[in-house]
Structure formats: C-alpha cells, structure tokens
N, C-alpha and C. Protein backbone atom coordinates (compact mmCIF):
# COMPACT_ATOMS: atom_id res chain seq x y z
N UNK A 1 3.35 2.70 25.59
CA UNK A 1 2.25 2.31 26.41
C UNK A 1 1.49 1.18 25.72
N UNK A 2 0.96 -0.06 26.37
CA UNK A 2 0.36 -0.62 25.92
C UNK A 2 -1.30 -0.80 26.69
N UNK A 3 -2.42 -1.22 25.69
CA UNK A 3 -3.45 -0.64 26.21
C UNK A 3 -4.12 -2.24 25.14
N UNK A 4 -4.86 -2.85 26.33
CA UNK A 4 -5.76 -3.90 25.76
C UNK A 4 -7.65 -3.74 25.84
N UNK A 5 -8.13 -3.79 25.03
CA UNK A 5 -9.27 -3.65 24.60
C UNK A 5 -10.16 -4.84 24.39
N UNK A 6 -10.91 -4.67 25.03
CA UNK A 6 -12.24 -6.00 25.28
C UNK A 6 -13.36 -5.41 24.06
N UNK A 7 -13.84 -6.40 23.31
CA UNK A 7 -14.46 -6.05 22.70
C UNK A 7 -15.81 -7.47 21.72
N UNK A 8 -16.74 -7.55 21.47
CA UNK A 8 -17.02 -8.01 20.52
C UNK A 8 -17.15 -8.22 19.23
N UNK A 9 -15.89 -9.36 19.42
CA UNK A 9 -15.45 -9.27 18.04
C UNK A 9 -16.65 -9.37 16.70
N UNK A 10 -17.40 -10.13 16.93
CA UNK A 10 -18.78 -10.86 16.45
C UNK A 10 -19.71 -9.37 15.56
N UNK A 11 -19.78 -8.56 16.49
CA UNK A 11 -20.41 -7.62 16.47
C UNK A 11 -19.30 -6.86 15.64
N UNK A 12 -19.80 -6.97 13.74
CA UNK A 12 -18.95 -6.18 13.02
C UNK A 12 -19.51 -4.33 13.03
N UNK A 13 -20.83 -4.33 13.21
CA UNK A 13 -21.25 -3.15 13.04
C UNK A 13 -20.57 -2.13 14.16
N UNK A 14 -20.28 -3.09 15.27
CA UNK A 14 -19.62 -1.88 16.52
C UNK A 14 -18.51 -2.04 16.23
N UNK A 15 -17.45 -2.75 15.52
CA UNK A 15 -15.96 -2.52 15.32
C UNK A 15 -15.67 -1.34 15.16
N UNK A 16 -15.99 -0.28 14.40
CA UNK A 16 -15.67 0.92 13.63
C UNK A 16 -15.71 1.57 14.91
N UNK A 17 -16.91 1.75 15.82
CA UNK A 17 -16.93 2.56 17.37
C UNK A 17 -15.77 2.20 18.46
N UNK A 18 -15.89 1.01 18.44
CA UNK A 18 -14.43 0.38 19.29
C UNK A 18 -12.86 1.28 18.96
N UNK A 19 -12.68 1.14 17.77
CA UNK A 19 -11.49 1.53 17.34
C UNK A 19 -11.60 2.98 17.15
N UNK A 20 -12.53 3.60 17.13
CA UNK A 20 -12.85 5.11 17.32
C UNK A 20 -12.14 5.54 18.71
N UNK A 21 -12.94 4.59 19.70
CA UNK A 21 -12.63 5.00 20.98
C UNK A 21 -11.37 5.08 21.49
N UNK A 22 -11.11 4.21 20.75
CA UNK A 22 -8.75 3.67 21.16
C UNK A 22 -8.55 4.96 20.34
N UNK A 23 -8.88 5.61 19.47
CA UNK A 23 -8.20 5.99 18.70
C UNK A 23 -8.15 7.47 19.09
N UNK A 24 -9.78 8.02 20.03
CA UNK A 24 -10.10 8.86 20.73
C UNK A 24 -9.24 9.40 21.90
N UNK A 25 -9.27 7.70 22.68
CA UNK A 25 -8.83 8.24 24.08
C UNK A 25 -6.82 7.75 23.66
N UNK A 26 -6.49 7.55 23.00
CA UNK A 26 -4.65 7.11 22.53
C UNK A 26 -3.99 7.07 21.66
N UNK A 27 -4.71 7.95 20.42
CA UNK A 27 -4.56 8.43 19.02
C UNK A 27 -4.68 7.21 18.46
N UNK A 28 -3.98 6.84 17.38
CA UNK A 28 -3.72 5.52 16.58
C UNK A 28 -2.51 4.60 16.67
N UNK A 29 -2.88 3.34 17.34
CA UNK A 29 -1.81 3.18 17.85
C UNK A 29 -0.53 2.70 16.64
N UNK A 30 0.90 2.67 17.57
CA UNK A 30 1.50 1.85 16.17
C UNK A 30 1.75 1.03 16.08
N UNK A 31 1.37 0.40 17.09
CA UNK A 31 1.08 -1.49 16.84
C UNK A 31 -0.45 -2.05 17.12
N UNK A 32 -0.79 -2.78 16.32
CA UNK A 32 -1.90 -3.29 16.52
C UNK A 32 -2.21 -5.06 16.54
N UNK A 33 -1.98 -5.19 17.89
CA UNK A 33 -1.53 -7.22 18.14
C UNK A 33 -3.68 -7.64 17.49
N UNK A 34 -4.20 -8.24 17.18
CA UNK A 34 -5.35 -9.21 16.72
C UNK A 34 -5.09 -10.20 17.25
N UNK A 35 -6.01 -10.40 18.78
CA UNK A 35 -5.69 -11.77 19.56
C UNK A 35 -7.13 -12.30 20.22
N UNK A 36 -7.86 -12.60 19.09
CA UNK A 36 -8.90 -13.48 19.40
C UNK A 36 -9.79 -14.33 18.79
N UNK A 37 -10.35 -15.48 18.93
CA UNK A 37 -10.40 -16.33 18.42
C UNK A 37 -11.17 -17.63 19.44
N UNK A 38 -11.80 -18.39 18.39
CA UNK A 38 -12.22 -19.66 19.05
C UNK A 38 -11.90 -20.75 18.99
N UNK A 39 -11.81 -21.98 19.41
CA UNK A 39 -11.83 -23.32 18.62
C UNK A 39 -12.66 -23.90 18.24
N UNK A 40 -14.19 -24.07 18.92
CA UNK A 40 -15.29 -24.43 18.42
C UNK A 40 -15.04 -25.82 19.07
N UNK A 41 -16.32 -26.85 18.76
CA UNK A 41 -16.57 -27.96 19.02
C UNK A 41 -16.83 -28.84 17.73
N UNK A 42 -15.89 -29.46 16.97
CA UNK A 42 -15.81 -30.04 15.51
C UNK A 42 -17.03 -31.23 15.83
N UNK A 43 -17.22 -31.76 16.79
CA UNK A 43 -17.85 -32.69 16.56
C UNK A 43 -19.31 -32.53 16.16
N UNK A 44 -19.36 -30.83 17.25
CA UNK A 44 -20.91 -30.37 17.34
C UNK A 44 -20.47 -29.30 15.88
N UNK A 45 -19.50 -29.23 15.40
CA UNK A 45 -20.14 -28.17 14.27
C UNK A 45 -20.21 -29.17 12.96
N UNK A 46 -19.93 -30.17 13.20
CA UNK A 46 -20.24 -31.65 12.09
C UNK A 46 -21.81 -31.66 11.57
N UNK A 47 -22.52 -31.88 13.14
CA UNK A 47 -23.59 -31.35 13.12
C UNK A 47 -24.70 -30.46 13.46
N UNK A 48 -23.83 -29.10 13.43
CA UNK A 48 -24.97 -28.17 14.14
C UNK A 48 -24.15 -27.01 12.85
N UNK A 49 -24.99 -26.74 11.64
CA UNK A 49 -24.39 -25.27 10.71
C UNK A 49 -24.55 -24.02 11.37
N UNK A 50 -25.30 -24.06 12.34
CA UNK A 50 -25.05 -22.56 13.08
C UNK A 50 -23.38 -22.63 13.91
N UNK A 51 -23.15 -23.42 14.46
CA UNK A 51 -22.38 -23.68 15.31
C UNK A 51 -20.95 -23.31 14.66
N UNK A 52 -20.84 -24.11 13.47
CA UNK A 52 -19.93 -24.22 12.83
C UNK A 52 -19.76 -23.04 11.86
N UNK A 53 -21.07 -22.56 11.35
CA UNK A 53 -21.01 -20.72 11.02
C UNK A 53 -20.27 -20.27 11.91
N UNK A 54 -20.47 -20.18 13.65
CA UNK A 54 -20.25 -19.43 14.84
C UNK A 54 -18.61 -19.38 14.67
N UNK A 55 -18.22 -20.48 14.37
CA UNK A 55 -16.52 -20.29 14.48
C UNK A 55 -16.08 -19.90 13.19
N UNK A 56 -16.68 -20.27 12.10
CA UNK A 56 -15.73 -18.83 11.07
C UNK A 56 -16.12 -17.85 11.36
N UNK A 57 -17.44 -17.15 11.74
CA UNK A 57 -17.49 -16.38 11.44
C UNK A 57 -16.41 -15.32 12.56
N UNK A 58 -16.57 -15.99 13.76
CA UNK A 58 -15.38 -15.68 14.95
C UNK A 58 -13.85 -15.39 14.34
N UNK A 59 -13.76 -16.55 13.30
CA UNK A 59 -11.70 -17.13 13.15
C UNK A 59 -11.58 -16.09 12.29
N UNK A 60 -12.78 -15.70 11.41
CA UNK A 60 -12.32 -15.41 9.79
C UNK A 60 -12.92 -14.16 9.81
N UNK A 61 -14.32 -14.37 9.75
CA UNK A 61 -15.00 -12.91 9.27
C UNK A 61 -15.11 -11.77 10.05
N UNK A 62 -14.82 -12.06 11.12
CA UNK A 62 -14.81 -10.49 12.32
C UNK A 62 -13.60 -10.44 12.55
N UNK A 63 -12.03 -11.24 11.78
CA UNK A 63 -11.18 -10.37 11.68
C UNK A 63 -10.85 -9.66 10.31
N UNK A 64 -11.28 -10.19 9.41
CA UNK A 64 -11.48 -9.46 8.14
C UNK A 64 -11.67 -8.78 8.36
N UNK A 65 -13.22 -7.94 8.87
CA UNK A 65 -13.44 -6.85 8.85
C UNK A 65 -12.55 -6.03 9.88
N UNK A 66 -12.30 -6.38 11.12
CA UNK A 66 -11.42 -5.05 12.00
C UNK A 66 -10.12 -4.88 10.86
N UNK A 67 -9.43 -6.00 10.72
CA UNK A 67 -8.18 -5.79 10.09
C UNK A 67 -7.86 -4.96 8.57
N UNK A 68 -9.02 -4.96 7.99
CA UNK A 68 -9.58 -4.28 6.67
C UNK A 68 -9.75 -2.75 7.24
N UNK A 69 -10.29 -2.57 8.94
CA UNK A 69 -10.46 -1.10 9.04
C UNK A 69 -9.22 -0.45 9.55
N UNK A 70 -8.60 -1.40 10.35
CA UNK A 70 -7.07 -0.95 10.77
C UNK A 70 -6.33 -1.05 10.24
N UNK A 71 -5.71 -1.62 8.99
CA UNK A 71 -5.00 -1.63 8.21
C UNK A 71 -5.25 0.01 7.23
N UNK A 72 -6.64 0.08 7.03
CA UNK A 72 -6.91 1.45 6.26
C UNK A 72 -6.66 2.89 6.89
N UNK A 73 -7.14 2.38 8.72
CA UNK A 73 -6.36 3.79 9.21
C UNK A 73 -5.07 3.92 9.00
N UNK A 74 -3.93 3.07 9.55
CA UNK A 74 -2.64 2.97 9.31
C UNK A 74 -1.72 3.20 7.98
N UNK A 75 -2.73 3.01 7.29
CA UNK A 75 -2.66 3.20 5.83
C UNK A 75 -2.49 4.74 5.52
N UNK A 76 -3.84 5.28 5.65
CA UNK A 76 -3.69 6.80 5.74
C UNK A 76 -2.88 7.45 6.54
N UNK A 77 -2.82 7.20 7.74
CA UNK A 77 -1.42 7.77 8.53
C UNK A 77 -0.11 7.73 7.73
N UNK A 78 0.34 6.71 7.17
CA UNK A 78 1.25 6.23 6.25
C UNK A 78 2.51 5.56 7.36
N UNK A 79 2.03 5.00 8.17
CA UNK A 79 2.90 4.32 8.80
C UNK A 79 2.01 3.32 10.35
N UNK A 80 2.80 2.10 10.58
CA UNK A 80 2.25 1.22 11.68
C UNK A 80 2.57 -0.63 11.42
N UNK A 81 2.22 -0.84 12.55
CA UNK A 81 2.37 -2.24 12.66
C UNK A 81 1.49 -3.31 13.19
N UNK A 82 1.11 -3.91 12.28
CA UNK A 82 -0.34 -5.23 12.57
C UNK A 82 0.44 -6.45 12.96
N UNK A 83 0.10 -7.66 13.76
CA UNK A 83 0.36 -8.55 13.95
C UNK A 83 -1.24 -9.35 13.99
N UNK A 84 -0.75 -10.40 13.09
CA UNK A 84 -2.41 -10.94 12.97
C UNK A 84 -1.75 -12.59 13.45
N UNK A 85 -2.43 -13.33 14.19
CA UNK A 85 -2.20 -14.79 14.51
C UNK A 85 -3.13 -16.18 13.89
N UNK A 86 -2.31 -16.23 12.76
CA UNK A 86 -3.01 -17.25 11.93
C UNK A 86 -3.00 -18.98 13.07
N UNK A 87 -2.02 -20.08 12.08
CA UNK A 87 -2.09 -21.06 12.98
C UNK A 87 -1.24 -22.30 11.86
N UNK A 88 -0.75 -23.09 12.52
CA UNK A 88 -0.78 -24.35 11.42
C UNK A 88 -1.30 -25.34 10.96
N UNK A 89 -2.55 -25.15 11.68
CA UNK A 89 -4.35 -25.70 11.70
C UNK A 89 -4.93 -25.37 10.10
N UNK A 90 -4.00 -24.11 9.75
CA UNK A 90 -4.68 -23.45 8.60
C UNK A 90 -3.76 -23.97 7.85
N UNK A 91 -2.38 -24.37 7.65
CA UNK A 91 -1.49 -24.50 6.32
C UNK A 91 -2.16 -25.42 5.78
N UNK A 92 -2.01 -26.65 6.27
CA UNK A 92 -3.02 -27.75 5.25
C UNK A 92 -3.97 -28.36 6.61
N UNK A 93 -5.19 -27.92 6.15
CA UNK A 93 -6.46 -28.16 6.96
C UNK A 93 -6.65 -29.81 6.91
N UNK A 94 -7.16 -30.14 8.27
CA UNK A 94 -6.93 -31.45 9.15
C UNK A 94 -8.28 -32.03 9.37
N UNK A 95 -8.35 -32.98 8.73
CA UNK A 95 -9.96 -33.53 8.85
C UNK A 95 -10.39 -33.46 10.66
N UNK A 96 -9.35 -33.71 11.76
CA UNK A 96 -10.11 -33.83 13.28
C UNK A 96 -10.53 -32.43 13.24
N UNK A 97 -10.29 -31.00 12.45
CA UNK A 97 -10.21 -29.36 13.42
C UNK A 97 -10.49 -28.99 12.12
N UNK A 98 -11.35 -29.68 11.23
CA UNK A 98 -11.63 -28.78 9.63
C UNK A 98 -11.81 -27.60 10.04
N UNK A 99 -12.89 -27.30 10.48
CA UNK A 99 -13.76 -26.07 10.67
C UNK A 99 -13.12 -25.11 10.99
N UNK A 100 -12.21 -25.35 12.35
CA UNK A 100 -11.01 -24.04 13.10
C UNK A 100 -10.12 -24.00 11.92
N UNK A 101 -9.48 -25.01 11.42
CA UNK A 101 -8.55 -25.29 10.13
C UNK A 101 -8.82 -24.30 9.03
N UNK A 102 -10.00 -24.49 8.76
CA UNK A 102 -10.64 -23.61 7.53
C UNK A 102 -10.56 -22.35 7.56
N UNK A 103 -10.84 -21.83 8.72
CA UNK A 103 -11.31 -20.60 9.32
C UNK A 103 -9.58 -20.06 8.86
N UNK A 104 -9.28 -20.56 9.62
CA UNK A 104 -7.16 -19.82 9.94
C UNK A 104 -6.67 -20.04 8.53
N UNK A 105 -7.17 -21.09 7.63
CA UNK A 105 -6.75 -21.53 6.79
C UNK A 105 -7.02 -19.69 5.93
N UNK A 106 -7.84 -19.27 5.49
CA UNK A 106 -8.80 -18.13 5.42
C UNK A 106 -8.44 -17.38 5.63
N UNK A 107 -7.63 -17.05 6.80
CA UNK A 107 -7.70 -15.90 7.48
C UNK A 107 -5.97 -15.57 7.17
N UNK A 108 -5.06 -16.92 7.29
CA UNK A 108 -3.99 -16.70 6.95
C UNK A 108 -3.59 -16.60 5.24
N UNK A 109 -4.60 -16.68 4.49
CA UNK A 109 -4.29 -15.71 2.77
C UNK A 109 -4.91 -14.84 3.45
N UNK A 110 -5.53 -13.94 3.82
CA UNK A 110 -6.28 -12.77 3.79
C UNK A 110 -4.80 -11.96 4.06
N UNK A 111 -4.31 -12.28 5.57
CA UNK A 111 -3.32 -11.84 6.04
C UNK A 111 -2.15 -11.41 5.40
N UNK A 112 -2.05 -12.90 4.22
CA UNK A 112 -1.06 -12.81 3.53
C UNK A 112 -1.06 -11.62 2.05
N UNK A 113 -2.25 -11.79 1.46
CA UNK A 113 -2.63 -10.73 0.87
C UNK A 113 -2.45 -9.16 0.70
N UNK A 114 -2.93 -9.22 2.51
CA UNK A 114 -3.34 -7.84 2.89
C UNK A 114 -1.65 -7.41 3.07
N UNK A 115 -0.80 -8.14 3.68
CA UNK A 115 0.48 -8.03 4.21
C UNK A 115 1.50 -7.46 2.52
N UNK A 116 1.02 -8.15 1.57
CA UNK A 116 1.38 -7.41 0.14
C UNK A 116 0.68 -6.16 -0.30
N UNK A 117 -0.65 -6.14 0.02
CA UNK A 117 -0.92 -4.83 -0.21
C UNK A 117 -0.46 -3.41 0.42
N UNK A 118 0.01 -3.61 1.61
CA UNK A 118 0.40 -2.73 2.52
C UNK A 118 2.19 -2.69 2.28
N UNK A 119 2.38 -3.71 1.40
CA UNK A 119 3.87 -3.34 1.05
C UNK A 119 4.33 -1.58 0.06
N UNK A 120 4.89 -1.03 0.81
CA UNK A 120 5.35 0.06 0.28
C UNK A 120 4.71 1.30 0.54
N UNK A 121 3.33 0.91 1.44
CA UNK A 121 2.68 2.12 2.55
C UNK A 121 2.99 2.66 3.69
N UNK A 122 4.11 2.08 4.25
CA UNK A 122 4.24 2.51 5.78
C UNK A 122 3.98 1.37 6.74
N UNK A 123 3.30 0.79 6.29
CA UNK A 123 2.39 -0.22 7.26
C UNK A 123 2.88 -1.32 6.66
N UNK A 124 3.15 -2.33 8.35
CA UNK A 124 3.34 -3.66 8.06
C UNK A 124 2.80 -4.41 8.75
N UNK A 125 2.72 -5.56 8.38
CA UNK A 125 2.16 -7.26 8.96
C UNK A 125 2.56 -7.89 9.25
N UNK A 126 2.85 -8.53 10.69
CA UNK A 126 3.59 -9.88 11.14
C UNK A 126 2.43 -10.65 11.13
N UNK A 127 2.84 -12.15 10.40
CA UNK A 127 2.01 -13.20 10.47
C UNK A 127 2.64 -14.40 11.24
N UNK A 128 1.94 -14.63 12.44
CA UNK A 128 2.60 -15.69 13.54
C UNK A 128 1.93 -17.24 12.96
N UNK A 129 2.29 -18.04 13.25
CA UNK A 129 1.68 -19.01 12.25
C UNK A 129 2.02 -19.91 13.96
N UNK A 130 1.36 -19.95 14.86
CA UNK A 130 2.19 -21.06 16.15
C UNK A 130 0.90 -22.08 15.95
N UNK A 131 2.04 -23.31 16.21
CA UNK A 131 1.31 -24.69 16.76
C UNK A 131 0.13 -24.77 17.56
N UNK A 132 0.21 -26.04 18.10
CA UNK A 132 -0.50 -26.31 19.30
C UNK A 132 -0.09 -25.29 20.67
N UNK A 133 -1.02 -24.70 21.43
CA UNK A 133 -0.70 -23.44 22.41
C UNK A 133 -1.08 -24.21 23.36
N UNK A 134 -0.33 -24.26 24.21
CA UNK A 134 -0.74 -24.74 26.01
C UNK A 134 -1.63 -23.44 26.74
N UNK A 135 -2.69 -23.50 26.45
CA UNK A 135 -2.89 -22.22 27.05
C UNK A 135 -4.51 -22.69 27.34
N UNK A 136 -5.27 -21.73 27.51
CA UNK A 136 -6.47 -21.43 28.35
C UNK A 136 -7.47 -22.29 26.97
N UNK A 137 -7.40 -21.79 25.29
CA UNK A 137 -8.20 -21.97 24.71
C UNK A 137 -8.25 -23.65 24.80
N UNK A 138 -7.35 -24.37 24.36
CA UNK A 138 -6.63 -25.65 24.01
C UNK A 138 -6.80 -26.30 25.45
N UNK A 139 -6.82 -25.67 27.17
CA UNK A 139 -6.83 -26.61 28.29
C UNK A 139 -8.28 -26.50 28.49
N UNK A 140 -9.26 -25.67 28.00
CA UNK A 140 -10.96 -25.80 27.88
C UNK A 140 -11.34 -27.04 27.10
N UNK A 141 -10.68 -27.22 25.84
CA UNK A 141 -11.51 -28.24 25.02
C UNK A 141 -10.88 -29.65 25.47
N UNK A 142 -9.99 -29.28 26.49
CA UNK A 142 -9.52 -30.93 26.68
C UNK A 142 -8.89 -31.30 25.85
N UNK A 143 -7.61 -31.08 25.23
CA UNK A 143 -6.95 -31.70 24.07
C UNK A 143 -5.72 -31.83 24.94
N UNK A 144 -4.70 -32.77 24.28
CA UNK A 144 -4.08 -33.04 24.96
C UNK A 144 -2.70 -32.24 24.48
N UNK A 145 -1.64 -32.00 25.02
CA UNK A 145 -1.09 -31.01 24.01
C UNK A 145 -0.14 -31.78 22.85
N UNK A 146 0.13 -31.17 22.05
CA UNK A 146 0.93 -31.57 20.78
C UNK A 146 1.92 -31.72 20.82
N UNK A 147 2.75 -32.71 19.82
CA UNK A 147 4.59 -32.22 19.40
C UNK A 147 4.80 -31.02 19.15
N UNK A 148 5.44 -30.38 19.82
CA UNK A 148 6.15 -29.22 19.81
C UNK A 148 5.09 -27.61 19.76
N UNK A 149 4.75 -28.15 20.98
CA UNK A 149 3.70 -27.19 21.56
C UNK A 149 4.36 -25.95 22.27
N UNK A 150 3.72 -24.91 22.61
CA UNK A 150 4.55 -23.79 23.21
C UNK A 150 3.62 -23.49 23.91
N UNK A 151 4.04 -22.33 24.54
CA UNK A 151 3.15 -21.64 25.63
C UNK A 151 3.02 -20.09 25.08
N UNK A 152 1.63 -19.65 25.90
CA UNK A 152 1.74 -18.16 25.42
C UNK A 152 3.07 -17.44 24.97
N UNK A 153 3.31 -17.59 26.60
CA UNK A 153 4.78 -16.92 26.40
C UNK A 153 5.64 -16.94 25.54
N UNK A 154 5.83 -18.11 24.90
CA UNK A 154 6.64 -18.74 23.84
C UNK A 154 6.02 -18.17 23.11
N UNK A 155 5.09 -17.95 22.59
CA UNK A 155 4.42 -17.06 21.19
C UNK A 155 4.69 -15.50 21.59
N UNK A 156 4.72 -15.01 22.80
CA UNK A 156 4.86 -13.84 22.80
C UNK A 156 6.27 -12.91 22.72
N UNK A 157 6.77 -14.04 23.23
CA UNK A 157 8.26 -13.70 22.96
C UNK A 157 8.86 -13.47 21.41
N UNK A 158 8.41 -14.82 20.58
CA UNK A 158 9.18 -15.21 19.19
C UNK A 158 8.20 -13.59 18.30
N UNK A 159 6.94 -13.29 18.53
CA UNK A 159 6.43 -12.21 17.89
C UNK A 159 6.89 -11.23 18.47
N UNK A 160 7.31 -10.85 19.53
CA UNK A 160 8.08 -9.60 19.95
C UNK A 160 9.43 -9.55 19.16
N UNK A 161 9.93 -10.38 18.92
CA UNK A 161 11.87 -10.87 18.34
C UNK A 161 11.10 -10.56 16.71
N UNK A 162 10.04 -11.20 16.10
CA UNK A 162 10.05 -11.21 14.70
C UNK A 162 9.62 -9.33 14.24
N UNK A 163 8.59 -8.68 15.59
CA UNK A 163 8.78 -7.27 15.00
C UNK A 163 9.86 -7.12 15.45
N UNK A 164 10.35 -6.83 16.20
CA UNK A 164 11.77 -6.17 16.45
C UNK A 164 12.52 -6.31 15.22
N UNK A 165 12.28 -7.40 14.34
CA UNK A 165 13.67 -8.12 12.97
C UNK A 165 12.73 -7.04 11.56
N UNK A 166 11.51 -6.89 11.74
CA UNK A 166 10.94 -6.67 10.91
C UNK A 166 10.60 -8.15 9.84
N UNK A 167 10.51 -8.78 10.57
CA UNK A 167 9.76 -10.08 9.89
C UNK A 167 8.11 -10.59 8.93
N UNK A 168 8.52 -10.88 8.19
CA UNK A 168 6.72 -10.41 7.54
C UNK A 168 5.97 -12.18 8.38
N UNK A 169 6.80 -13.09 8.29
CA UNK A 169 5.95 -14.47 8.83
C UNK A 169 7.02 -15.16 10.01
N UNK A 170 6.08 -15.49 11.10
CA UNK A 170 6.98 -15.83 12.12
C UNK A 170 6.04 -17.75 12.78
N UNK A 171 7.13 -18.46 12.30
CA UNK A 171 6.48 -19.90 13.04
C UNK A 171 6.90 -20.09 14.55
N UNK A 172 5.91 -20.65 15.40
CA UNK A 172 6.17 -21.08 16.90
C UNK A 172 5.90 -22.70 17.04
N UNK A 173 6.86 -23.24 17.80
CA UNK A 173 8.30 -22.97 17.56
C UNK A 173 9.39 -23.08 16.00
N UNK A 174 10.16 -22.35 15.91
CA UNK A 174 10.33 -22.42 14.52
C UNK A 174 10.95 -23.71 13.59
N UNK A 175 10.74 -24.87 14.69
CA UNK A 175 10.85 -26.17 14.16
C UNK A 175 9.41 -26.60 13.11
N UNK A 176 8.88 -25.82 13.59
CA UNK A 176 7.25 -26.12 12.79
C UNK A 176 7.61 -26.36 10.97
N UNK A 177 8.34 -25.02 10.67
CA UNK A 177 8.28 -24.71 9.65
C UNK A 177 8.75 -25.92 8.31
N UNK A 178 10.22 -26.31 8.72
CA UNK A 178 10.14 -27.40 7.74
C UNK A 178 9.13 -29.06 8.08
N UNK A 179 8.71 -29.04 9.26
CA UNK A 179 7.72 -30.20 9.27
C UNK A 179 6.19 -29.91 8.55
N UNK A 180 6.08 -28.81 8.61
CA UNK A 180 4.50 -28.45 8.02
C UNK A 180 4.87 -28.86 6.38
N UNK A 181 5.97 -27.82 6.02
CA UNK A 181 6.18 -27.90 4.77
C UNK A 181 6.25 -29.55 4.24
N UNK A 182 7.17 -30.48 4.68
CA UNK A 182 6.82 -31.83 4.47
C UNK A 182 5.74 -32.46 4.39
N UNK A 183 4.79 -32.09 5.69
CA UNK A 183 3.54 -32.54 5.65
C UNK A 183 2.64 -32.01 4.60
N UNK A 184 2.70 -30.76 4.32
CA UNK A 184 2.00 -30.29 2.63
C UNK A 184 2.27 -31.28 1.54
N UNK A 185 3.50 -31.76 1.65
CA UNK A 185 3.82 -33.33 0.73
C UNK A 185 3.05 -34.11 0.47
N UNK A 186 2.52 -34.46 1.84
CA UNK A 186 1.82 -36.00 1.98
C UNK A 186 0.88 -36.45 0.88
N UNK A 187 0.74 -37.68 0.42
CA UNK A 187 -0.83 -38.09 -0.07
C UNK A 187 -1.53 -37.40 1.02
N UNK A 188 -2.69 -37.40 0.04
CA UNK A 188 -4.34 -37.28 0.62
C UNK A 188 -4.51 -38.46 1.67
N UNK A 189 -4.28 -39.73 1.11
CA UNK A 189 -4.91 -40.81 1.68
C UNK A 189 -3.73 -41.05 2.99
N UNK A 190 -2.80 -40.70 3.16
CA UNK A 190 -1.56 -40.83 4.66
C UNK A 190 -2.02 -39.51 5.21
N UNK A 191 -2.74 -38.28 4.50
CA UNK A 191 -2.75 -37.46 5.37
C UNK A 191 -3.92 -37.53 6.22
N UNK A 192 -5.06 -37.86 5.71
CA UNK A 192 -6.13 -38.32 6.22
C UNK A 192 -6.21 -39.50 7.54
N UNK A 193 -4.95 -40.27 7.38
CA UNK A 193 -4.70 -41.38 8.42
C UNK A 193 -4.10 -40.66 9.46
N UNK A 194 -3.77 -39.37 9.89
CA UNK A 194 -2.79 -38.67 10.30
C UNK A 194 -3.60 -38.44 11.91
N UNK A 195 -3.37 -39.08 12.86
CA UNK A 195 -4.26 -38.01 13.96
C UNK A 195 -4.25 -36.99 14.23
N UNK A 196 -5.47 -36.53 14.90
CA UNK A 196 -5.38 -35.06 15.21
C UNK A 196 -4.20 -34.30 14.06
C-alpha cells in the first residue's frame, strides 16, 4: 500500500506528531520516499537573508530533522528503506542557484553520511541525485529546461529500478554521472563562466 502525507515540512516541532500518525494509522512503513523541497528565488535571496534562510532551511534543515527521526525508527525496528532526493545543483554548487545548490549540496553529505551509518542495521538509503526536472517546481520559476533533463516520471521510474537493485546512489538520467564528475574538474575561473 502506498500512502502520501501532506505535511509541514518547516514546522520541525510537529514532525515527530506527523510520523506518529502514519505510524498510528499504518504501522511503520518500509519505505519511506522524502519528496519536498523548494527552489527559492536566487536573485531575491541575494538580497533578502530571510528569504534565503527560507530555502535552506526548507532543502536542508527540515529534512535533517524528519530523516534523523525516521531513520531512528527504522533503526530500532531493525529493518526499512529511505529514499532521500538530493540533486546535481548540490555536487559542485553553481554561482546562478548557490543557495538551492548549497542547501542539496548539505543535504546530499548528510544523506551520504547517514546512508553509512545505517550500514549494517537493517535500514537502507537510496540517494537520487536527478538533474534538471521538467516538472511543476522548475515550470513555476520559469527556467528553461536543461541538457539532459527528465521528467518526474523519469525520476520515478530510475528510483523504483535503483531500490529494486538495492542501490545506495542513483543519477537521473544516468548520463549525468560522468559529466558532473568532469565538471568537478573544472577551474574555478571556467566554472564560474559556466551558465546556469
């Protein structure tokens, strides 16, 4: 059965009640997908520090904390499966999307971390690392889409195939992977010339 949950993420003090309630009304589940997130407005979080607080604290710090509490139930159960959706915004952070960059940048060591700590508990971590997404967040801010962009679907599919493999890191599309890695290469000063 699958069962999706609306919630505020923002609001760390009600996380613990949220996941009570799933856990109340459908025991604990054994997969647990983490699918939310912002992009923010880089130009306005350039200059507005609340603004630009608003999206880590969205990208980074209100999944820290759920994923720190679901990882610990799953933990004690001694078995389950997290899927957390980092980005390649985060591998090497991009002067046009610092802020979202930073955030995923953040969120994908946490992931990666947490994904070693949970080695040899029962519990595991898929880390999706996808591109540019044609989707709802990315057709709001008006961007135009990227080289080798995908669609939900396309992310939902390749993370359904990477648990099924038992995969600990999964790139969308998986052409990403040796171009990012190249691009970690670059000078500073060509990467900085780099659009978007």
């Amino acid at each position: 059965m699958v069962d999706t949950v609306e919630f505020d993420a923002d609001d760390l003090a009600g996380q613990p009640a949220v996941l009570d309630a799933v856990e109340a009304r459908h025991g604990l589940p054994d997969t647990v997908v983490l699918a939310f997130g912002v992009l923010g407005d880089q130009a306005r979080a350039e200059r507005d520090p609340a603004h630009a607080a608003a999206v880590v604290h969205t990208d980074y710090v209100a999944q820290v904390a759920v994923l720190t509490d679901v990882a610990a139930r799953m933990r004690a159960r001694g078995r389950g499966e997290i899927v957390v959706f980092s980005s390649v915004a985060g591998v090497r952070v991009r002067r046009a999307n610092y802020v979202y960059g930073s955030a995923k940048a953040g969120l994908d060591g946490f992931a990666s971390g947490l994904a070693d700590a949970l080695h040899g508990t029962g519990v595991h971590l898929t880390l999706v690392r996808p591109g540019f997404v044609v989707g709802r967040m990315t057709a709001d801010s008006g961007l135009d889409p990227a080289p080798l962009s995908s669609t939900p679907g396309q992310v939902a599919d390749a993370t359904a195939d990477a648990l099924a493999a038992g995969r600990d890191v999964v790139w969308v599309p998986g052409a990403l992977r040796p171009l990012v890695t190249a691009m970690t290469l670059l000078p500073r000063w060509a990467w900085r010339r780099l659009p978007r």
